[in-house]
Protein backbone atom coordinates (compact mmCIF):
# COMPACT_ATOMS: atom_id res chain seq x y z
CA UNK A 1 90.61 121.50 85.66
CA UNK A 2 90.16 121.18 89.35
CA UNK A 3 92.35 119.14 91.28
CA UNK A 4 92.51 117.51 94.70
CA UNK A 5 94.96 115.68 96.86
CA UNK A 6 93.87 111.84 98.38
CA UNK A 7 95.04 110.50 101.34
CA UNK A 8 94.64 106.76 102.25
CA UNK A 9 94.55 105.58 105.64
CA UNK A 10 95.96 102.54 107.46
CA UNK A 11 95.85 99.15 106.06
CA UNK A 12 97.30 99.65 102.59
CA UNK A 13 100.98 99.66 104.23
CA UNK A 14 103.93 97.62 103.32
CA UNK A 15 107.53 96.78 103.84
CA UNK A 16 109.79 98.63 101.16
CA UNK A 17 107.20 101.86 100.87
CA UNK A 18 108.88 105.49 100.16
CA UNK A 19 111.59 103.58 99.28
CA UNK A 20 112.18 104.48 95.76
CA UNK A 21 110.73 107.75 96.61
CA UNK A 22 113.65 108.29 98.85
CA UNK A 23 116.07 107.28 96.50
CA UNK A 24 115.21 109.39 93.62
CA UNK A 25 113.81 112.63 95.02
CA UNK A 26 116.30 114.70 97.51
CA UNK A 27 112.48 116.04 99.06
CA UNK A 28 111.20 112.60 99.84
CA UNK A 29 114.66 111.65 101.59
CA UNK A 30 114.79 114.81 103.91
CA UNK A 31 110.88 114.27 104.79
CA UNK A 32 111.84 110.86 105.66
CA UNK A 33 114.96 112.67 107.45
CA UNK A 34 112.62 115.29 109.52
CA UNK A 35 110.47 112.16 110.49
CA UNK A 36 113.40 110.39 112.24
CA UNK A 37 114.04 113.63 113.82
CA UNK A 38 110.73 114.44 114.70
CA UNK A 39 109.58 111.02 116.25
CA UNK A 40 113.59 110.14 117.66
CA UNK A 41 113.75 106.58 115.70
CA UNK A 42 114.21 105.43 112.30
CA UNK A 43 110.06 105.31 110.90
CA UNK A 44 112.37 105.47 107.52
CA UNK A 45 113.80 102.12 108.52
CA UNK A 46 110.36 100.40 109.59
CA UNK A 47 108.75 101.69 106.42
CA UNK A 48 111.61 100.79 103.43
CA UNK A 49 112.90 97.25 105.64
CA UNK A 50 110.32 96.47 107.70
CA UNK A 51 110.04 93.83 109.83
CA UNK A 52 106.38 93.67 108.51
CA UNK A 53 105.13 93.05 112.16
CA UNK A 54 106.60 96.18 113.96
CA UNK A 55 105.33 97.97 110.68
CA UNK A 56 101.34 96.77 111.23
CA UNK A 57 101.24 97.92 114.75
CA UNK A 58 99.16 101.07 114.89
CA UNK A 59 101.32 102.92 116.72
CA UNK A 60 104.08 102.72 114.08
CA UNK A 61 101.34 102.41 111.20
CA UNK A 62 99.34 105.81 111.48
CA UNK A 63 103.14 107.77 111.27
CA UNK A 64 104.38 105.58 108.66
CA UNK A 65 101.51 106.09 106.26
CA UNK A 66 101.94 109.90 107.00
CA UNK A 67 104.95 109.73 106.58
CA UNK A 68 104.89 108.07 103.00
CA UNK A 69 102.05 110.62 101.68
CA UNK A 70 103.84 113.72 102.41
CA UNK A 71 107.47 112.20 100.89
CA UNK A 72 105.22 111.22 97.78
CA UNK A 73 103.56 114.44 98.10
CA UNK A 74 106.90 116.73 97.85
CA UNK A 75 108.89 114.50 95.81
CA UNK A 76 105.75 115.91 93.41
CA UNK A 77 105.79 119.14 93.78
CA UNK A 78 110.03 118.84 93.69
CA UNK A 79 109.25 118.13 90.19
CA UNK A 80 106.48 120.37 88.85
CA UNK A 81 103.80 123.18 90.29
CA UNK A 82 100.92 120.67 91.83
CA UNK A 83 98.78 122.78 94.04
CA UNK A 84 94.87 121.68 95.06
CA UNK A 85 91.56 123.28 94.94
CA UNK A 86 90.37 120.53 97.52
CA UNK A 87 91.47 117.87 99.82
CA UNK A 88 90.58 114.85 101.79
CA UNK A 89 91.87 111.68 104.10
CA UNK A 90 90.44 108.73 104.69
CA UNK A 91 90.34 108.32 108.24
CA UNK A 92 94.50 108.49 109.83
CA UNK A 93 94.78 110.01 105.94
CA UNK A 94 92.81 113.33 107.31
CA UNK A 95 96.25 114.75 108.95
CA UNK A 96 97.99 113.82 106.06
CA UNK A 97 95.45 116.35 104.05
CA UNK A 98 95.81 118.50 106.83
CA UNK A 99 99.64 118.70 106.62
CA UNK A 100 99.58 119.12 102.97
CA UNK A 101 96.80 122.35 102.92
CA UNK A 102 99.56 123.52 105.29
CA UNK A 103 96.82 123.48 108.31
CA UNK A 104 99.27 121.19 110.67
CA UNK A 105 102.86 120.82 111.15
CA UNK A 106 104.46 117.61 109.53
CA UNK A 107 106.11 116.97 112.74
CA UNK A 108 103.44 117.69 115.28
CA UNK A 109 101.37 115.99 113.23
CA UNK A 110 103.60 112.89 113.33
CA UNK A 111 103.73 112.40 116.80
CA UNK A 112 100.04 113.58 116.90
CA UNK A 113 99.07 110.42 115.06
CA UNK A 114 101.76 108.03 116.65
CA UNK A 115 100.01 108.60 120.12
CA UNK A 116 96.47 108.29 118.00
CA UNK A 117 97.34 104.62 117.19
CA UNK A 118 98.31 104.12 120.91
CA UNK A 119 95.24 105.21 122.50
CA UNK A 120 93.61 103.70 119.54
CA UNK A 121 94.87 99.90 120.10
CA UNK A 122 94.78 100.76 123.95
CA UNK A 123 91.25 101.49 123.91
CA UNK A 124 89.76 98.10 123.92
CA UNK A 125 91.15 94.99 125.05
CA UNK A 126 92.63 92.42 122.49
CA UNK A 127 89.71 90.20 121.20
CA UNK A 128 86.80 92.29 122.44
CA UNK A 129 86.36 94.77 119.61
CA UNK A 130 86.53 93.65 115.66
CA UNK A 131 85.50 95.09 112.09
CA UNK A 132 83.98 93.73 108.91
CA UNK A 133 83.66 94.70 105.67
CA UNK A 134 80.24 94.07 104.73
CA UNK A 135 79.85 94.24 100.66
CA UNK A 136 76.47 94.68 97.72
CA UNK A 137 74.36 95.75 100.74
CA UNK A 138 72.44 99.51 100.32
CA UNK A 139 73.52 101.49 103.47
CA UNK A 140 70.10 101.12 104.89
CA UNK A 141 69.92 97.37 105.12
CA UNK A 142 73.69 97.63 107.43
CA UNK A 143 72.00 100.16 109.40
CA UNK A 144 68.94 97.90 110.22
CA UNK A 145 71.34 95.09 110.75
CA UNK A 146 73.19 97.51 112.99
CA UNK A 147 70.27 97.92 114.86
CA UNK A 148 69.17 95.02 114.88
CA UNK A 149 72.00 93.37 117.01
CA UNK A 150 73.54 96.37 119.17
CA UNK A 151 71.37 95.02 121.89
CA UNK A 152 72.03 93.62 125.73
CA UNK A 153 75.66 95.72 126.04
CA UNK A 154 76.69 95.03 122.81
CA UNK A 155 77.28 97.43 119.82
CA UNK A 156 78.13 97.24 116.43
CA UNK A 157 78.12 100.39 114.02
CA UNK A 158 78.88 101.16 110.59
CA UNK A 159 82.17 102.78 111.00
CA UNK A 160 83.54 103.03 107.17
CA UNK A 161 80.96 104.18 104.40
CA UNK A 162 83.28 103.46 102.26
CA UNK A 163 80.93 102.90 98.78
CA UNK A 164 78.21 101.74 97.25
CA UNK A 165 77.63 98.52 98.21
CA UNK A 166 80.74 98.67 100.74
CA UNK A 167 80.41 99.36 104.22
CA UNK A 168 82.13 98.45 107.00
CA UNK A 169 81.23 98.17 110.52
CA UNK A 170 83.19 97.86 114.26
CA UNK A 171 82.27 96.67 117.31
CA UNK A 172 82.57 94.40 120.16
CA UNK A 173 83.27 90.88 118.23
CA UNK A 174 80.23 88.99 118.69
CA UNK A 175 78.10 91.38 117.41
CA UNK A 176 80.36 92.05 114.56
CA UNK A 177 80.26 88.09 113.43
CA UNK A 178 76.50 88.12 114.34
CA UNK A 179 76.43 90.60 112.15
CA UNK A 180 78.61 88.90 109.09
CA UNK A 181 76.40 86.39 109.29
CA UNK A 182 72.50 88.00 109.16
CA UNK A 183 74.80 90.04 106.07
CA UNK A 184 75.17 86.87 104.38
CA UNK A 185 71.36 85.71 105.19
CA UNK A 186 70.04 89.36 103.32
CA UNK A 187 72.22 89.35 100.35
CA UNK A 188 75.51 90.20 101.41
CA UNK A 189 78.03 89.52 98.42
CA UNK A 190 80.54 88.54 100.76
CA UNK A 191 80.96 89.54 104.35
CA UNK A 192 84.04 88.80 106.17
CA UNK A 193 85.87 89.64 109.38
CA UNK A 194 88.86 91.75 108.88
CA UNK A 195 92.75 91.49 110.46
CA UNK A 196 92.86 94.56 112.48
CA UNK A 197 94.34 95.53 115.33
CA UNK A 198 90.85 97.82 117.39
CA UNK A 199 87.44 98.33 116.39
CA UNK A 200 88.28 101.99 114.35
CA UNK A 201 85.34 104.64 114.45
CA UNK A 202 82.50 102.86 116.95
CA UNK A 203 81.79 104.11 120.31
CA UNK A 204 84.65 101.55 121.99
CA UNK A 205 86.98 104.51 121.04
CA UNK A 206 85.60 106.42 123.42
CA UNK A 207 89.10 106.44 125.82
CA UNK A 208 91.53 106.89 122.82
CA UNK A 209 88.94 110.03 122.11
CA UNK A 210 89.71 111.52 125.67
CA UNK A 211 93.64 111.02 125.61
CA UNK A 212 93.45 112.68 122.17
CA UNK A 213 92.18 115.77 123.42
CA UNK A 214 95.32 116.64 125.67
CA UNK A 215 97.61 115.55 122.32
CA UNK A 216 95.31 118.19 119.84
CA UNK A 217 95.22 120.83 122.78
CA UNK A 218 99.03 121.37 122.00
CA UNK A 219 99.88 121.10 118.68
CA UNK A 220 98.50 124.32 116.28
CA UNK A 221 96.52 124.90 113.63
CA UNK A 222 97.11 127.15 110.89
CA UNK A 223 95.07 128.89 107.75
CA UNK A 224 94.31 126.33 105.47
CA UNK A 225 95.66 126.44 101.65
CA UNK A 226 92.94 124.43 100.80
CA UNK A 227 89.69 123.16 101.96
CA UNK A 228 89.96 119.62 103.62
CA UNK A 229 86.98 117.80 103.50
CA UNK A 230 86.97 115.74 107.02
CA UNK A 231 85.44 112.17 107.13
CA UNK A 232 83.00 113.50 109.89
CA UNK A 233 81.29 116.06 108.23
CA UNK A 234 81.78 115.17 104.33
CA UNK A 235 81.33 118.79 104.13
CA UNK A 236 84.06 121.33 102.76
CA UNK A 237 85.98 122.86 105.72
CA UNK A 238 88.38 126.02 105.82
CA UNK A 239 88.27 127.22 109.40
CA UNK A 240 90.72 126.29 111.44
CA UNK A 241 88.86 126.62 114.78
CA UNK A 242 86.86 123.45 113.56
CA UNK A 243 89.92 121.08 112.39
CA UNK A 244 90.70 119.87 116.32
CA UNK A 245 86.72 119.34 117.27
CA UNK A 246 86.47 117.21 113.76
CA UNK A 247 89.63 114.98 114.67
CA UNK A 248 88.18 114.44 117.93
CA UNK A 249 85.27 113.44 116.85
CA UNK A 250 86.40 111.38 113.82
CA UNK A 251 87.86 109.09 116.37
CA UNK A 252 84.32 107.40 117.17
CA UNK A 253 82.56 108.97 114.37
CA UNK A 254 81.80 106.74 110.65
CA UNK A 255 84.03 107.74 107.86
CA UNK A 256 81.85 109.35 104.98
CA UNK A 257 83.62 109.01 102.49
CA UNK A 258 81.48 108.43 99.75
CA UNK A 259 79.56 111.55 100.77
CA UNK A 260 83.06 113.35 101.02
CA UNK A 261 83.95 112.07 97.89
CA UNK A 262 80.76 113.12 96.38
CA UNK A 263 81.44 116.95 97.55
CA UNK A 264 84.38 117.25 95.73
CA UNK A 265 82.01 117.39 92.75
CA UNK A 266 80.53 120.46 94.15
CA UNK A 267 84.11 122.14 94.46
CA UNK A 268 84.80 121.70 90.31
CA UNK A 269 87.25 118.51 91.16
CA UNK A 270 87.55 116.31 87.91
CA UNK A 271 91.06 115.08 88.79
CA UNK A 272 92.80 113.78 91.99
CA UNK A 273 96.16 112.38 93.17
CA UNK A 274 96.29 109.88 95.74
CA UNK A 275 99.85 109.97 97.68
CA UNK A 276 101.16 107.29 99.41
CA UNK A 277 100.76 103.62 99.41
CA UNK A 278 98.65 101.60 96.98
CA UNK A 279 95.89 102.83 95.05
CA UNK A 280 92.69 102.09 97.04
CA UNK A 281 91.67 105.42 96.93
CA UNK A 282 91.30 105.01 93.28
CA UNK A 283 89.28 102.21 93.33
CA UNK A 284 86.83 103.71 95.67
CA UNK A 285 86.24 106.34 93.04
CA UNK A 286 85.42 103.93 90.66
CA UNK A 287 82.39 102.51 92.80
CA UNK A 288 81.79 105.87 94.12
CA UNK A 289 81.87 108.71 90.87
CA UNK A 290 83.67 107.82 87.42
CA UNK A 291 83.81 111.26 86.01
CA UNK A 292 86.79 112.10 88.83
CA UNK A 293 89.85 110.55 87.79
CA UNK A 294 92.40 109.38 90.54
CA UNK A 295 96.25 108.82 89.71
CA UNK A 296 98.11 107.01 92.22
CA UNK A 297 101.66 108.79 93.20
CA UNK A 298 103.61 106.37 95.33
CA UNK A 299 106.77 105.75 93.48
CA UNK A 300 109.46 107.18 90.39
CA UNK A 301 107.00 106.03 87.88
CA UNK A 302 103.84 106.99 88.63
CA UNK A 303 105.69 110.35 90.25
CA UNK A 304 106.95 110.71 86.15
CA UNK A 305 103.70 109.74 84.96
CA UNK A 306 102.16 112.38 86.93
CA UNK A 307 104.47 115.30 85.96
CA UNK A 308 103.91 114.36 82.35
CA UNK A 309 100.07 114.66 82.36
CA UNK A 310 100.44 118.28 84.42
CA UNK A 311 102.64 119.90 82.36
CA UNK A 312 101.53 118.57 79.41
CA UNK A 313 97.81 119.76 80.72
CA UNK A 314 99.09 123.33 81.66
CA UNK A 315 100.69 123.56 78.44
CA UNK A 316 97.76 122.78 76.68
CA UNK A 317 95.76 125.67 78.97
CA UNK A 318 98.76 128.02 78.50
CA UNK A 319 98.17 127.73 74.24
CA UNK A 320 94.91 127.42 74.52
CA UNK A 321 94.58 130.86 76.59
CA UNK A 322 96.39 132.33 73.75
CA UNK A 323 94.39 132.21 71.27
């Protein structure tokens, strides 16, 4: 059985995450530890106490969720051997997958990302950019809708392909409501205007792109453990000359992650884990491919529940290669 680590990106966060983690496994606590040291505040005290609205600003978001998937990660492998034929992040989640195939350091990568949601929420005024998820669509009816209204200046693109059926798109805000609304006329199950802070992955990222590429230029890039399979390319990846031009360009580049999820079939993946907050990940892969199974690791339980099913799996191969 082929496994592979899951990443989630922002927008699953909440007050009191990595708490338990922290608490029960002496990993989690020092990678919350190394955090505080690496970024020179408490993330640790944002992400277990909040206040909720310092926690949902990007800057503070992209590092926290990092943060949280690496603690969950290692309080893991504290426990048993978890190791990963194949990995992958959805969107902020792609250093996460990075860190974890051993590609970036944890705490360059922490103040990589912290400066990512900067430039990201710099990058176009307050109330000129938006995104909506658009859902029970086929992709090429949200690209014709796409087209449709990117017209006289404006733009909107689909920046998550999340799914079948669910796709979501970025750009400047009237186009993005013109767009909920010509959804809604062609069949659109429900189409509605999400609470987020930039227009993610559209062509208005165009500045944050251009700060990033002082930020990548100085942190390093090692051999990979593991392939990482990044949202641009939804294409297996184990150089690591290509992981900085990918980052870059995942920055105003869609997120394919049904594609991406799709090639994990292609690596022998039946199982994954997704570390970190919440467990929409999981359902993705339930719209996307049910024949890959996706266990959510984000607290004592499900970090218990986990170890169970491995060992109990490798000592099922162990008598089985026995015989």
């Amino acid at each position: 059985m082929e496994l592979a680590f899951l990443f989630p990106g922002q927008g699953s966060q909440r007050v009191g995450m990595g708490v338990e983690l922290a608490k029960n496994f002496v990993a989690a606590r020092r990678t919350f530890e190394e955090a505080d040291d690496a970024l020179d505040f408490s993330l640790s005290h944002l992400c277990f106490e909040g206040p909720e609205e310092q926690l949902r600003l990007t800057a503070n978001t992209q590092p926290a969720m990092l943060a949280v998937a690496i603690a969950a990660l290692r309080a893991l492998q504290s426990e048993c051997e978890a190791g990963a034929k194949a990995g992958a992040g959805h969107s902020l989640g792609e250093y996460s997958a990075l860190v974890a195939a051993g590609a970036l350091d944890f705490g360059e990568a922490l103040r990589a990302v912290r400066e990512r949601g900067r430039l990201m929420q710099q990058a176009c005024p307050t109330g000129e950019g938006t995104m909506a998820a658009l859902i029970g669509l086929d992709r090429a009816v949200v690209y014709e809708i796409c087209r449709e209204l990117s017209t006289d200046g404006q733009i909107v693109v689909p920046a998550n392909l999340n799914g079948p059926g669910q796709i979501v798109v970025a750009g400047h805000t009237g186009a993005v409501r013109r767009a909920i609304d010509l959804a809604r006329e062609r069949g659109s199950s429900m189409a509605v205007e999400l609470k987020v802070s930039a227009p993610f992955h559209c062509p208005l990222m165009v500045p944050a792109q251009r700060g990033m590429t002082a930020v990548l230029d100085a942190i390093t890039v090692r051999p990979l453990a593991f392939g990482i399979i990044p949202n641009v390319s939804a294409e297996i990846n184990r150089d690591p000359e290509r992981v900085k031009p990918l980052l870059l360009e995942q920055i105003t580049a869609p997120v394919r992650w049904e594609e991406s999820m799709n090639a994990l079939v292609g690596e022998g993946v039946a199982e994954a884990i997704e570390f970190g907050c919440g467990k929409v990940l999981a359902g993705l892969m339930r719209r996307i491919n049910r024949n890959i199974k996706v266990r959510a690791v984000e607290d004592l339980a499900s970090v218990k529940a986990a170890v169970e099913t491995m060992t109990g799996a490798a000592s099922r191969g162990a008598a089985q290669g026995g015989e």
